[in-house]
PDB file of N, CA and C in Angstrom:
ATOM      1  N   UNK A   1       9.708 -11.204 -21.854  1.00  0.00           N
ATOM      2  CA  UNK A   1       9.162 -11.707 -20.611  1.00  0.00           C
ATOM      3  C   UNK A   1      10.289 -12.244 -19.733  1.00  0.00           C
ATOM      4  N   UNK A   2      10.296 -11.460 -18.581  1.00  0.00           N
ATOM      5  CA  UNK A   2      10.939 -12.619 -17.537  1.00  0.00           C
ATOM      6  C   UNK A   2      10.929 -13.937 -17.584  1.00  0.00           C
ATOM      7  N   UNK A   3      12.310 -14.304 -16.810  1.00  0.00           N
ATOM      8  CA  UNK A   3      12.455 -16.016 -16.904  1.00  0.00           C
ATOM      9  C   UNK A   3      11.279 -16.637 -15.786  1.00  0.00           C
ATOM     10  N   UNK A   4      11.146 -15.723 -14.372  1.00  0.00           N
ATOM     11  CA  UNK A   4      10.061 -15.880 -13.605  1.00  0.00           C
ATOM     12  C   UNK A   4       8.385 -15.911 -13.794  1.00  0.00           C
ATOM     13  N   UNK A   5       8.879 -15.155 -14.512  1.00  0.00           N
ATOM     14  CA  UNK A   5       6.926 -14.561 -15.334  1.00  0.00           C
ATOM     15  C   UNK A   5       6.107 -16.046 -15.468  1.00  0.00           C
ATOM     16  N   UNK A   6       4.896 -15.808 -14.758  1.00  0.00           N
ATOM     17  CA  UNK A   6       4.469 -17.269 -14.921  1.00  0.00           C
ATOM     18  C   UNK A   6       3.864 -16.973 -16.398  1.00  0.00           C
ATOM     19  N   UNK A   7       3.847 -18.233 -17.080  1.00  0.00           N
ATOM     20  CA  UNK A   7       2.853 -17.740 -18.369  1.00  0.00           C
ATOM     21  C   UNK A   7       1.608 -19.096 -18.213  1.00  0.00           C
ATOM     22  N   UNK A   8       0.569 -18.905 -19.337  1.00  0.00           N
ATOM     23  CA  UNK A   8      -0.414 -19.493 -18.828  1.00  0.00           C
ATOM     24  C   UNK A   8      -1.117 -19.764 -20.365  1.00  0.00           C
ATOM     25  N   UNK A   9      -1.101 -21.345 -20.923  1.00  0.00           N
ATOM     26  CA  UNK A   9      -2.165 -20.949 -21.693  1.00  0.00           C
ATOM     27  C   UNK A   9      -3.498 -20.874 -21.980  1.00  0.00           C
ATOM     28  N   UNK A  10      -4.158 -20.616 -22.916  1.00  0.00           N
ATOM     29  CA  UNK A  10      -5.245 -19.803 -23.215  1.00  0.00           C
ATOM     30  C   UNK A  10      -6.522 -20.980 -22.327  1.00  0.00           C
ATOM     31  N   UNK A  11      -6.382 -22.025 -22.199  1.00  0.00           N
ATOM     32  CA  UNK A  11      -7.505 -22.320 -21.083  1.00  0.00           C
ATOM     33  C   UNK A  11      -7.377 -22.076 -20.006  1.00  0.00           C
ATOM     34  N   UNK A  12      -6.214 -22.449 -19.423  1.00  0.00           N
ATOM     35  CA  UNK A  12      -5.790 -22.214 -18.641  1.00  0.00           C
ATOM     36  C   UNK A  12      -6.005 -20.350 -17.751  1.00  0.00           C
ATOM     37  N   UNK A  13      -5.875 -19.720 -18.556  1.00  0.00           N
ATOM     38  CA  UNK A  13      -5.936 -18.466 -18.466  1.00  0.00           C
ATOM     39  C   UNK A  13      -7.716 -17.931 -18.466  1.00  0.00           C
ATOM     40  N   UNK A  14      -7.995 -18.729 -19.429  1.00  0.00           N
ATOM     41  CA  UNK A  14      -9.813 -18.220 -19.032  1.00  0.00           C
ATOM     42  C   UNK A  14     -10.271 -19.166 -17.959  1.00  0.00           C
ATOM     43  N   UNK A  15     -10.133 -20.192 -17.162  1.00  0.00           N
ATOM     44  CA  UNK A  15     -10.315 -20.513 -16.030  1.00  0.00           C
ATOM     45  C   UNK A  15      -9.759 -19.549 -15.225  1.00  0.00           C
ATOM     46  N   UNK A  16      -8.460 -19.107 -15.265  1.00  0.00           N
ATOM     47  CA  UNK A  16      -8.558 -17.960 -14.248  1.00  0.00           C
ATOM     48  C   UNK A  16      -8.966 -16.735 -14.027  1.00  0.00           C
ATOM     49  N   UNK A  17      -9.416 -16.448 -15.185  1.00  0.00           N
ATOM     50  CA  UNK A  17     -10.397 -15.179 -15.545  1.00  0.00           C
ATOM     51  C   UNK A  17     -11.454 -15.300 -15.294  1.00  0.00           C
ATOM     52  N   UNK A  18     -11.804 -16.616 -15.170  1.00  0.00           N
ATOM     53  CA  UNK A  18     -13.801 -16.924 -14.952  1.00  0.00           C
ATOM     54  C   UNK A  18     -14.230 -16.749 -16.580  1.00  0.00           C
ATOM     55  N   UNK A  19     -13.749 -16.814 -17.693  1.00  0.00           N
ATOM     56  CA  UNK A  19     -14.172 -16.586 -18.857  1.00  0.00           C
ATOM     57  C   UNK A  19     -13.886 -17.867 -19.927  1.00  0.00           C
ATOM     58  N   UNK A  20     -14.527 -17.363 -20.818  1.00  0.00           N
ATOM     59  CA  UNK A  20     -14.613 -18.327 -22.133  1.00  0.00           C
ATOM     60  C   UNK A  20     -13.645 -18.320 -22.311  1.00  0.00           C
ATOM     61  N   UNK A  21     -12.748 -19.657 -23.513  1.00  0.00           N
ATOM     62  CA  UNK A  21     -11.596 -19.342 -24.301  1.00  0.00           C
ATOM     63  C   UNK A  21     -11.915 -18.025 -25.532  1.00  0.00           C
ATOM     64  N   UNK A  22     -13.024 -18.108 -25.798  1.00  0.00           N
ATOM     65  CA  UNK A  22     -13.337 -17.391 -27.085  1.00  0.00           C
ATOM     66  C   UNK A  22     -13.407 -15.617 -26.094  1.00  0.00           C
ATOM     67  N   UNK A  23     -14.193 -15.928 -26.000  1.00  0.00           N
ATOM     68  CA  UNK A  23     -13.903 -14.514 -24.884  1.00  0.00           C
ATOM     69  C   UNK A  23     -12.682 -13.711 -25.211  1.00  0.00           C
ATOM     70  N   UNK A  24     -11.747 -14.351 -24.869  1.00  0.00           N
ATOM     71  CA  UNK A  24     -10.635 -14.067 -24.748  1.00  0.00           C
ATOM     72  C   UNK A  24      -9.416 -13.583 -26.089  1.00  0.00           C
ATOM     73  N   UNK A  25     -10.092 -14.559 -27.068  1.00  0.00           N
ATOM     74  CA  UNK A  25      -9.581 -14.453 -27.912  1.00  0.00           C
ATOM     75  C   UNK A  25     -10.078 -12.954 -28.963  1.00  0.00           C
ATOM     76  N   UNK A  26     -11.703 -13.121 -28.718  1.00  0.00           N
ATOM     77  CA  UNK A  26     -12.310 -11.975 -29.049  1.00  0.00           C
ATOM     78  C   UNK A  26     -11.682 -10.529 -28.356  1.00  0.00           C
ATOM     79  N   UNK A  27     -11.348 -10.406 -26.922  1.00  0.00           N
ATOM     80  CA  UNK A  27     -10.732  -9.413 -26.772  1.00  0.00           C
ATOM     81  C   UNK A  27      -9.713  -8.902 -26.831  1.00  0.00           C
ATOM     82  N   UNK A  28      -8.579 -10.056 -27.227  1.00  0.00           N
ATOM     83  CA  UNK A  28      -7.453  -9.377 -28.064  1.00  0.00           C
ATOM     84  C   UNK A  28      -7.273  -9.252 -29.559  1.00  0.00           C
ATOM     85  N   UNK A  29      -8.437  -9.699 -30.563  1.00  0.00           N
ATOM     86  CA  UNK A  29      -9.411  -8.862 -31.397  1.00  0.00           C
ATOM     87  C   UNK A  29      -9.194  -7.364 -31.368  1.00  0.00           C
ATOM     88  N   UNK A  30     -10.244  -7.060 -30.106  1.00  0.00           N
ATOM     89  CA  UNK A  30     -10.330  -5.542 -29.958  1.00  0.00           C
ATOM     90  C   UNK A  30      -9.265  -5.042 -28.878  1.00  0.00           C
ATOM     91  N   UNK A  31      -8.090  -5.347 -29.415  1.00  0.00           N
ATOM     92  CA  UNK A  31      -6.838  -4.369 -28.759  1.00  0.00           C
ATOM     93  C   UNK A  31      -6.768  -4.424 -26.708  1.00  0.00           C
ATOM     94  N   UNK A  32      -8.043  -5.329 -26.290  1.00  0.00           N
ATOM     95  CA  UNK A  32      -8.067  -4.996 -24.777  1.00  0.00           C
ATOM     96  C   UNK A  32      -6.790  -6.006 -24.040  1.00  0.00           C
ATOM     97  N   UNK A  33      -6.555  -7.176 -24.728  1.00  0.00           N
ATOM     98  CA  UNK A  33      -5.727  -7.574 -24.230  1.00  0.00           C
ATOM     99  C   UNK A  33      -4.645  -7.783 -25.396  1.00  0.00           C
ATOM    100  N   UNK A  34      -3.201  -8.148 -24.747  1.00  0.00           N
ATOM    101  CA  UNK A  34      -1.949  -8.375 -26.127  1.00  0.00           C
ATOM    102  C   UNK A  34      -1.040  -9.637 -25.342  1.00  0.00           C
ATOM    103  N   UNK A  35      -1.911 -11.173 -25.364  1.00  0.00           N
ATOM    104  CA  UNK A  35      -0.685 -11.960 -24.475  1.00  0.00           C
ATOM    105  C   UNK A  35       0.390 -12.259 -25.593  1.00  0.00           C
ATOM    106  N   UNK A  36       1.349 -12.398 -25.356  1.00  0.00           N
ATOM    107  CA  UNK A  36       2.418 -13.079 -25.769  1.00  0.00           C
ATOM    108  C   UNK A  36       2.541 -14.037 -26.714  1.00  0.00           C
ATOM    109  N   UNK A  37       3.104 -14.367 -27.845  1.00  0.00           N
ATOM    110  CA  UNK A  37       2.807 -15.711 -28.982  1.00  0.00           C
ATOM    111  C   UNK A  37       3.974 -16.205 -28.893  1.00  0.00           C
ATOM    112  N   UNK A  38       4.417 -17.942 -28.612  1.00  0.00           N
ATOM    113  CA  UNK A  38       5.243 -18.676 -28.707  1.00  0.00           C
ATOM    114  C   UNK A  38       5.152 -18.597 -30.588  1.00  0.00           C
ATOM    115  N   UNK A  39       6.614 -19.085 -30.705  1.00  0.00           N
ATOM    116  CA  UNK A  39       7.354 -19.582 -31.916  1.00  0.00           C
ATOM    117  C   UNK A  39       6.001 -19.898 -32.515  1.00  0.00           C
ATOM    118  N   UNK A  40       5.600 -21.106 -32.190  1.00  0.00           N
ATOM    119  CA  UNK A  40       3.983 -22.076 -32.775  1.00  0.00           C
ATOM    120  C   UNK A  40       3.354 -21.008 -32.833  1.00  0.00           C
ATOM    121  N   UNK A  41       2.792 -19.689 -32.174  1.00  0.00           N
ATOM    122  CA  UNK A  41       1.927 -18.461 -32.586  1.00  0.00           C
ATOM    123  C   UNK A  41       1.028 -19.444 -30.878  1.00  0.00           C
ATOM    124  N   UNK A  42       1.232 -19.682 -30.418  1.00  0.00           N
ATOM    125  CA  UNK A  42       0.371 -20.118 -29.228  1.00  0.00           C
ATOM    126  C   UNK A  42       0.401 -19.273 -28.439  1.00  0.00           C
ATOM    127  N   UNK A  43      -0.823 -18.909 -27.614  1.00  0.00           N
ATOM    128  CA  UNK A  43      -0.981 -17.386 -26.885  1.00  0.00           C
ATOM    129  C   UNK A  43      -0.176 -18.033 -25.463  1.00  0.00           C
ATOM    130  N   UNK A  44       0.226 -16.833 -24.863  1.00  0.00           N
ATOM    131  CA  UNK A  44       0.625 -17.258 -23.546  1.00  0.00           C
ATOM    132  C   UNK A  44       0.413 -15.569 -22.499  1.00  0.00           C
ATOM    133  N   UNK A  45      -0.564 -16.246 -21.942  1.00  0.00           N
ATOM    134  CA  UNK A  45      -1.043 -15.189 -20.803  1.00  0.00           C
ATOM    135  C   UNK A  45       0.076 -15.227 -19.112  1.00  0.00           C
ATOM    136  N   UNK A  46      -0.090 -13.976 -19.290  1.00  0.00           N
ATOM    137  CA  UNK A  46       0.387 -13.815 -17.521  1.00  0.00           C
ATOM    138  C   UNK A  46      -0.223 -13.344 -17.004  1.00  0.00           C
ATOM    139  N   UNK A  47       0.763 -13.311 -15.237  1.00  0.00           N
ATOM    140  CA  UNK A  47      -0.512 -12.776 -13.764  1.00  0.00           C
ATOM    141  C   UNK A  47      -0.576 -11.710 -14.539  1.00  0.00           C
ATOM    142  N   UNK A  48      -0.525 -10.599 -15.115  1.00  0.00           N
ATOM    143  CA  UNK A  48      -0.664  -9.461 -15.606  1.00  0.00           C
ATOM    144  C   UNK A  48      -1.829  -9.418 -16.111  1.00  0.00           C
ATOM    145  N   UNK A  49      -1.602 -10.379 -17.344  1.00  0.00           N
ATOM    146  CA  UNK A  49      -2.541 -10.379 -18.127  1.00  0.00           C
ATOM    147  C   UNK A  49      -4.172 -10.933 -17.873  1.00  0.00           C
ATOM    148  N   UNK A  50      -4.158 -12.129 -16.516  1.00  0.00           N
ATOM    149  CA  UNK A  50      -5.164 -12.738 -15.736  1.00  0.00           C
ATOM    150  C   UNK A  50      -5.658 -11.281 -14.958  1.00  0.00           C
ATOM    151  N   UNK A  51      -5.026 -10.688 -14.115  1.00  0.00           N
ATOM    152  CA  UNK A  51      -5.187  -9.384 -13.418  1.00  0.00           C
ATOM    153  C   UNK A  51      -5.903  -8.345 -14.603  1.00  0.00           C
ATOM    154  N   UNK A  52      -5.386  -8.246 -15.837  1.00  0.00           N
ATOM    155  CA  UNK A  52      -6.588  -7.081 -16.847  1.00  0.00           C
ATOM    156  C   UNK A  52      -7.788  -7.935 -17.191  1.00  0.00           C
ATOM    157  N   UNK A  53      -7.662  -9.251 -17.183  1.00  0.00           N
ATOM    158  CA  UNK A  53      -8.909  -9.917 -18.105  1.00  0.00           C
ATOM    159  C   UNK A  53      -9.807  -9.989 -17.024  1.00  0.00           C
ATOM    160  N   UNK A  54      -9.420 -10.105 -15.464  1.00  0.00           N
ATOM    161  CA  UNK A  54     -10.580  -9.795 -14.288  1.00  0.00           C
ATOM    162  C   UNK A  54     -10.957  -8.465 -14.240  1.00  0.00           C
ATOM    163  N   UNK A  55      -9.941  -7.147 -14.467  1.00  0.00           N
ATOM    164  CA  UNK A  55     -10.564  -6.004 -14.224  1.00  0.00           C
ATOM    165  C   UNK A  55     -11.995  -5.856 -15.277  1.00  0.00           C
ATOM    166  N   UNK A  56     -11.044  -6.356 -16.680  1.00  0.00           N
ATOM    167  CA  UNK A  56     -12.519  -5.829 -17.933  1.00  0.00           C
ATOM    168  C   UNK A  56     -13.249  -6.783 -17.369  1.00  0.00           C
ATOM    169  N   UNK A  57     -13.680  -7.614 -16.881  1.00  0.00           N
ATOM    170  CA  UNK A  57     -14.826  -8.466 -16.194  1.00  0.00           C
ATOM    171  C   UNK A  57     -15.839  -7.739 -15.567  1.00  0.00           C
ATOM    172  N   UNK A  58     -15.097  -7.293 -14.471  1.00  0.00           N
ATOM    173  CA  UNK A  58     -15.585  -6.052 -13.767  1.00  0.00           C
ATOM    174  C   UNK A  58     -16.416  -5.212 -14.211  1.00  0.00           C
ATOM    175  N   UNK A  59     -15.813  -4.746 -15.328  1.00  0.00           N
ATOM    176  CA  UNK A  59     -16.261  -3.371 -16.031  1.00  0.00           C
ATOM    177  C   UNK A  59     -17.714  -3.745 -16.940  1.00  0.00           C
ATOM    178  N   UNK A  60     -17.479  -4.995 -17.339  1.00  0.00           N
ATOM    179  CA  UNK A  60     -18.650  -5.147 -18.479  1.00  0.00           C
ATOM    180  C   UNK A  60     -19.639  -5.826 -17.279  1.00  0.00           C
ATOM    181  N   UNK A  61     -19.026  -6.779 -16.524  1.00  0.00           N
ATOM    182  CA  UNK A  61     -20.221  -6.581 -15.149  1.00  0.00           C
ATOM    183  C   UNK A  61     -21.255  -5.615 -14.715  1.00  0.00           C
ATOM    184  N   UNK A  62     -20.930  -4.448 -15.130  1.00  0.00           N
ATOM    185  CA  UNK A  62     -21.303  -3.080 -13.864  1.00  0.00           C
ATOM    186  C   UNK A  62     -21.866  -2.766 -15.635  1.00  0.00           C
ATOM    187  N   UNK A  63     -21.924  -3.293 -16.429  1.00  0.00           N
ATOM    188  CA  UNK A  63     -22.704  -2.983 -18.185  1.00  0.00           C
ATOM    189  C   UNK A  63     -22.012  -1.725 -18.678  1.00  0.00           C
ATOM    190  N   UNK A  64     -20.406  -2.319 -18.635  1.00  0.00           N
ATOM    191  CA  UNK A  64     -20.060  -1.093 -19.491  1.00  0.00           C
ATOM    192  C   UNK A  64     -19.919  -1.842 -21.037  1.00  0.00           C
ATOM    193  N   UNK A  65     -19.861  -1.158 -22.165  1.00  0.00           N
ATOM    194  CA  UNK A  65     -19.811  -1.852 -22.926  1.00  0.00           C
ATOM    195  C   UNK A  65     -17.773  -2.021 -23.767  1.00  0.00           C
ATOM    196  N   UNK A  66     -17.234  -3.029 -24.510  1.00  0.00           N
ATOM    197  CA  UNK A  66     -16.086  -3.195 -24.787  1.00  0.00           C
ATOM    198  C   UNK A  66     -15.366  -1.654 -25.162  1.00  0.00           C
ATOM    199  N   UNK A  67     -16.239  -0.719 -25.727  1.00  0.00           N
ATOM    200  CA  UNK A  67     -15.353   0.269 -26.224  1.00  0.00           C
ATOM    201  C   UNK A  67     -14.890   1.285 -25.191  1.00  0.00           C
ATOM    202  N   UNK A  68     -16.322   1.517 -24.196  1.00  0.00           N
ATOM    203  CA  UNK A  68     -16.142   2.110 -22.618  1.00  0.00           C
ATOM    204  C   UNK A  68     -14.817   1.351 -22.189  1.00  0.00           C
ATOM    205  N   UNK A  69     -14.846  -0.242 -22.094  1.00  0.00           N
ATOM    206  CA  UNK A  69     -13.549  -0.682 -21.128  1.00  0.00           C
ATOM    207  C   UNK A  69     -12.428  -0.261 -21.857  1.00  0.00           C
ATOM    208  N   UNK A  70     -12.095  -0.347 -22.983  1.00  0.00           N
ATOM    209  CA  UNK A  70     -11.077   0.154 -23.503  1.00  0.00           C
ATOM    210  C   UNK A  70     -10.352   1.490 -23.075  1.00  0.00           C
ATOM    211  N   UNK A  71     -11.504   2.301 -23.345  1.00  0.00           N
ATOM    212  CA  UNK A  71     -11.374   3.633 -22.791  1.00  0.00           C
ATOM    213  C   UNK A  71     -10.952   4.234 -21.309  1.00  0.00           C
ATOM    214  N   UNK A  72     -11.918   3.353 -20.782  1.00  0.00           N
ATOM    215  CA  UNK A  72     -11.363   3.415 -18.923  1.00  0.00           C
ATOM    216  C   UNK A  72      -9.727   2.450 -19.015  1.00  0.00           C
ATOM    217  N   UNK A  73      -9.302   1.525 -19.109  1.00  0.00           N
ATOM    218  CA  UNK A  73      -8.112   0.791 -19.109  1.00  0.00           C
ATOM    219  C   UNK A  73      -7.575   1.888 -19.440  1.00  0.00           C
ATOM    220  N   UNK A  74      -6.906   2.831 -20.743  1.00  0.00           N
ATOM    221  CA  UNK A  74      -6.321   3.187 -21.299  1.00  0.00           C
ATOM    222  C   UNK A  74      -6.639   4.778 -20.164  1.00  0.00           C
ATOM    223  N   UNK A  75      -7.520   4.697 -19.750  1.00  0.00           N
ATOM    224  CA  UNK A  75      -7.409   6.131 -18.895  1.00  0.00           C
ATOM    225  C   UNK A  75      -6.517   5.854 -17.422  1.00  0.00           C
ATOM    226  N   UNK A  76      -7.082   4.224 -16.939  1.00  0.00           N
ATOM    227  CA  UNK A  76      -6.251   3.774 -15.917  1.00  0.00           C
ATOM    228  C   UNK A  76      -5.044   4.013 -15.961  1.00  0.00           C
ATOM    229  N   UNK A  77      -4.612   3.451 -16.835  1.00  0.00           N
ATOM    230  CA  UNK A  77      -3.122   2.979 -17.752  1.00  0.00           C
ATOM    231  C   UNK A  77      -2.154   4.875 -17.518  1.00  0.00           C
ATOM    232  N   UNK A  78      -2.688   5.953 -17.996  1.00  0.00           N
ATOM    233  CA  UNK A  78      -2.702   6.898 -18.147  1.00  0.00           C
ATOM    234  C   UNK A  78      -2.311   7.562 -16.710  1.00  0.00           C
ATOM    235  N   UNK A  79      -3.343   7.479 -15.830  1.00  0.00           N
ATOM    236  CA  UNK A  79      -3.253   7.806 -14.607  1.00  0.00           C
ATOM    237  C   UNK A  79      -1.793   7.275 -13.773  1.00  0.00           C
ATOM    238  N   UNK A  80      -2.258   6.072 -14.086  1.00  0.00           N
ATOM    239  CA  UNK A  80      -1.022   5.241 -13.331  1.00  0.00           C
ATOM    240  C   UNK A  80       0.692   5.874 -13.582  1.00  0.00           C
ATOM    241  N   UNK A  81       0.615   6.082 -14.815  1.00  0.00           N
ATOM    242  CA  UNK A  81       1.982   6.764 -15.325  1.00  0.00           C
ATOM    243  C   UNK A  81       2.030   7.958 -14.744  1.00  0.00           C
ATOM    244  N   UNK A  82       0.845   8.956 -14.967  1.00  0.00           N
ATOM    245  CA  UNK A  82       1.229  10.247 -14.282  1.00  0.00           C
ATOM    246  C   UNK A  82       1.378  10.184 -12.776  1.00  0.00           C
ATOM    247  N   UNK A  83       0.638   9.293 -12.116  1.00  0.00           N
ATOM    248  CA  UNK A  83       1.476   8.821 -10.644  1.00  0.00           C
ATOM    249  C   UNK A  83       2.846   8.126 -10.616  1.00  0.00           C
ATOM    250  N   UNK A  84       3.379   8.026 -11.133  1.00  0.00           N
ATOM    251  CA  UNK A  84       4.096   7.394 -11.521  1.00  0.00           C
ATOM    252  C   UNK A  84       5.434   8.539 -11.340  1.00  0.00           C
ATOM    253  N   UNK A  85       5.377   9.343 -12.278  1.00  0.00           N
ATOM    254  CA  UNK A  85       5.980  11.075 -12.627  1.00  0.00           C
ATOM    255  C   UNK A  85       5.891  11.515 -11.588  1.00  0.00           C
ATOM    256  N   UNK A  86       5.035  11.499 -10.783  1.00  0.00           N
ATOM    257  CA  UNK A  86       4.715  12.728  -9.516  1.00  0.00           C
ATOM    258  C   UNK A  86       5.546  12.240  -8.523  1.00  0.00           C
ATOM    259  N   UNK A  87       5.740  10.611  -8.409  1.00  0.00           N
ATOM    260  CA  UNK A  87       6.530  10.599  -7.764  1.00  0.00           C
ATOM    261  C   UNK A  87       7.745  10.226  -7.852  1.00  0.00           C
ATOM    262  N   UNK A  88       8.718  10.446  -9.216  1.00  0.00           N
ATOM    263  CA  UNK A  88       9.659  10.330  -9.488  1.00  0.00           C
ATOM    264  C   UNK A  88      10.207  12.193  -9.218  1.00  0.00           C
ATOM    265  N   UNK A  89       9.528  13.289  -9.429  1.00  0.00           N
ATOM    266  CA  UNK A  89       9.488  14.592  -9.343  1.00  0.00           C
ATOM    267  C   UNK A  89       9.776  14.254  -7.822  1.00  0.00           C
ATOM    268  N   UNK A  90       8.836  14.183  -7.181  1.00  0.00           N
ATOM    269  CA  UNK A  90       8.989  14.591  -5.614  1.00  0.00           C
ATOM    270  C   UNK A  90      10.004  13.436  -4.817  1.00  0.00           C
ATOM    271  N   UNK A  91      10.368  12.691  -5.092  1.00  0.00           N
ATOM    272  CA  UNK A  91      11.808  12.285  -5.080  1.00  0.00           C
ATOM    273  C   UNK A  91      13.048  13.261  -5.354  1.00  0.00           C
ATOM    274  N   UNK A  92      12.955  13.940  -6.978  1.00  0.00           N
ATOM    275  CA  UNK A  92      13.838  14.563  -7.134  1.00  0.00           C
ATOM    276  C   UNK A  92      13.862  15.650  -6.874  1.00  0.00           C
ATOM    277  N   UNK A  93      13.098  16.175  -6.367  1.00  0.00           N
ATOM    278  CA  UNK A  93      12.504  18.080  -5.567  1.00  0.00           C
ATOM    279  C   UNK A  93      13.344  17.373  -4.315  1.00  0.00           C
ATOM    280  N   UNK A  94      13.192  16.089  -3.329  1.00  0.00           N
ATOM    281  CA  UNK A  94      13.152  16.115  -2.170  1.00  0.00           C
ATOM    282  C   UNK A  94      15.037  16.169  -2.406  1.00  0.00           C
ATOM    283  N   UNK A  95      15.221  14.860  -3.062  1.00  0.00           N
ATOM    284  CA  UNK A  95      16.771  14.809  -3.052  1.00  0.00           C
ATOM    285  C   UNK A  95      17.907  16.380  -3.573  1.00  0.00           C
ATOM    286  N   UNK A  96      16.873  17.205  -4.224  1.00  0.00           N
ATOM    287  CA  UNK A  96      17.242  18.772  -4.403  1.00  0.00           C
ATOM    288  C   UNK A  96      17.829  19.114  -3.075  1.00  0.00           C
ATOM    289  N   UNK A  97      16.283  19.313  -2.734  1.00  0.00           N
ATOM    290  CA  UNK A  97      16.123  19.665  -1.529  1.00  0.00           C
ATOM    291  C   UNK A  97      17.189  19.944  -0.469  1.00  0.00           C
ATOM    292  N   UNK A  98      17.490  18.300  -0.020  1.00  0.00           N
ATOM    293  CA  UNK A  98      18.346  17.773   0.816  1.00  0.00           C
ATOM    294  C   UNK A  98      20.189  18.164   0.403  1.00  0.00           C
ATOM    295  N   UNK A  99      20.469  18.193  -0.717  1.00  0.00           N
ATOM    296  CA  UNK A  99      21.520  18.466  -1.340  1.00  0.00           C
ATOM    297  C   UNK A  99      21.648  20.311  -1.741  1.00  0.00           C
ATOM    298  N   UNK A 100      21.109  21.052  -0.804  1.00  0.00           N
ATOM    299  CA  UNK A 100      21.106  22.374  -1.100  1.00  0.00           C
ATOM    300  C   UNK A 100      21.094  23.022  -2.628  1.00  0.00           C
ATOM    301  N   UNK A 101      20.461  21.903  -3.304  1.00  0.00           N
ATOM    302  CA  UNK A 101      20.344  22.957  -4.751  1.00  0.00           C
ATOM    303  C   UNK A 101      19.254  23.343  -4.816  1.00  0.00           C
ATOM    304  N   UNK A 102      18.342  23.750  -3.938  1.00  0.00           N
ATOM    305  CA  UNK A 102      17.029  24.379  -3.706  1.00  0.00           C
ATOM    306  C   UNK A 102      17.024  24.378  -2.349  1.00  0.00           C
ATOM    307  N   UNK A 103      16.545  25.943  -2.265  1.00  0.00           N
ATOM    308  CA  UNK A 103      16.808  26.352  -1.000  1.00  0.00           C
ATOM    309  C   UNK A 103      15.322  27.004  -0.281  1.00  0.00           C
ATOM    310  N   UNK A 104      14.850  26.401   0.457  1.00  0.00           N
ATOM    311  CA  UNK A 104      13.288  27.037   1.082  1.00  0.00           C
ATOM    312  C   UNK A 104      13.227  28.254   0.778  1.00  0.00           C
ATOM    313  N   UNK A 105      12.669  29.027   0.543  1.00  0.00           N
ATOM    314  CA  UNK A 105      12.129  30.232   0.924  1.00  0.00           C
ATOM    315  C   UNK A 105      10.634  30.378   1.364  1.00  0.00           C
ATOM    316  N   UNK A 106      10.573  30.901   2.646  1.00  0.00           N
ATOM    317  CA  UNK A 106       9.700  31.307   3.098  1.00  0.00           C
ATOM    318  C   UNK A 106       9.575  32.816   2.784  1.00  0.00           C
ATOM    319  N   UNK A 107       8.058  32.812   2.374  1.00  0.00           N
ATOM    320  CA  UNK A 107       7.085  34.405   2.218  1.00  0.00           C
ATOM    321  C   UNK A 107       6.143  34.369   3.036  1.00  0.00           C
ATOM    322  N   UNK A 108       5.752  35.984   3.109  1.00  0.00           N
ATOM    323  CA  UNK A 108       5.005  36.005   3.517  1.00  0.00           C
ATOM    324  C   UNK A 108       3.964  36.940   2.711  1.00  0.00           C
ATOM    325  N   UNK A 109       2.817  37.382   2.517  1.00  0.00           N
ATOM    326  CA  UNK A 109       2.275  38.346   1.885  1.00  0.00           C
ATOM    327  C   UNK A 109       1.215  39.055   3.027  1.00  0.00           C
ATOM    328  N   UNK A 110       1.710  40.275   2.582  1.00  0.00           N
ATOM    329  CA  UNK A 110       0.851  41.498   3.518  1.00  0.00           C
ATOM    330  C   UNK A 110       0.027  42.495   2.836  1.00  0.00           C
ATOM    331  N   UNK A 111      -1.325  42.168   2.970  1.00  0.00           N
ATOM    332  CA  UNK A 111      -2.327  42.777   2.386  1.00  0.00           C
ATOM    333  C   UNK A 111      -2.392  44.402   2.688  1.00  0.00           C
ATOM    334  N   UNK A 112      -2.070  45.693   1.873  1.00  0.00           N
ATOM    335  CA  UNK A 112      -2.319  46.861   2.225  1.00  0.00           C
ATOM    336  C   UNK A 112      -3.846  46.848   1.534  1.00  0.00           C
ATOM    337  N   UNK A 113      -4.454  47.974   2.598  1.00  0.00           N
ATOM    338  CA  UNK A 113      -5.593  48.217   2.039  1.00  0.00           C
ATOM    339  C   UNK A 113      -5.067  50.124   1.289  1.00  0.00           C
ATOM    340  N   UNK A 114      -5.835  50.384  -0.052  1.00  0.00           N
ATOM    341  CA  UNK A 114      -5.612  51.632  -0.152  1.00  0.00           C
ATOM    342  C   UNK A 114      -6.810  52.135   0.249  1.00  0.00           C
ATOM    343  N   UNK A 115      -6.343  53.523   1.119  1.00  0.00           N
ATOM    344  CA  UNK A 115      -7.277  53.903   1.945  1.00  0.00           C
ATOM    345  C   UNK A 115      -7.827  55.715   0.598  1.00  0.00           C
ATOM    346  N   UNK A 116      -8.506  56.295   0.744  1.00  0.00           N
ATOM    347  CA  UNK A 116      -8.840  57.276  -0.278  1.00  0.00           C
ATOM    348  C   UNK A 116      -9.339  58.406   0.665  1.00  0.00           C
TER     349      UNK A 116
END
């Protein structure tokens, strides 16, 4: 963790979640959240971690159930990376680009008809 990283503990952190302490503890149980353990084993949450414990809020709000949120997070999570790629690629297509190691080509295609 960063020296900046705010950290937060575990009441502290379900007041900012709008949630139980137990809540909380139950969902890093089931793998949805992973805060941080001081030396003592004392949890320590960040904005990160306040920011996922509101999204799964969300999610079980709208009656999804814990294994659905898991599933959507981890699809989020997923997405985010492959945006992530697309635009590390089109950075490096563009900086190609610009540096003549790829060179446009324009086509064109011309439809013959065969005539009989």
């Amino acid at each position: 963790m960063a020296r900046s990283t705010k950290v937060y503990v575990i009441s502290v952190a379900a007041e900012l979640s709008g949630m139980h302490p137990q809540t909380l503890r139950i969902y890093e149980r089931k793998g949805l959240v992973h805060p941080a353990r001081t030396s003592g084993g004392s949890r320590r949450y960040t904005d990160a971690d306040i920011a996922l414990l509101q999204r799964i809020s969300e999610l079980t709000s709208e009656g999804m159930n814990l294994v659905g949120v898991k599933k959507v997070l981890e699809l989020e999570r997923r997405v985010a990376d492959l945006e992530a790629k697309l635009i590390d690629q089109r950075s490096s297509l563009r900086e190609k680009a610009q540096s003549h190691e790829l060179v446009p080509v324009r086509q064109t295609v011309t439809v013959y008809e065969r005539r009989h």
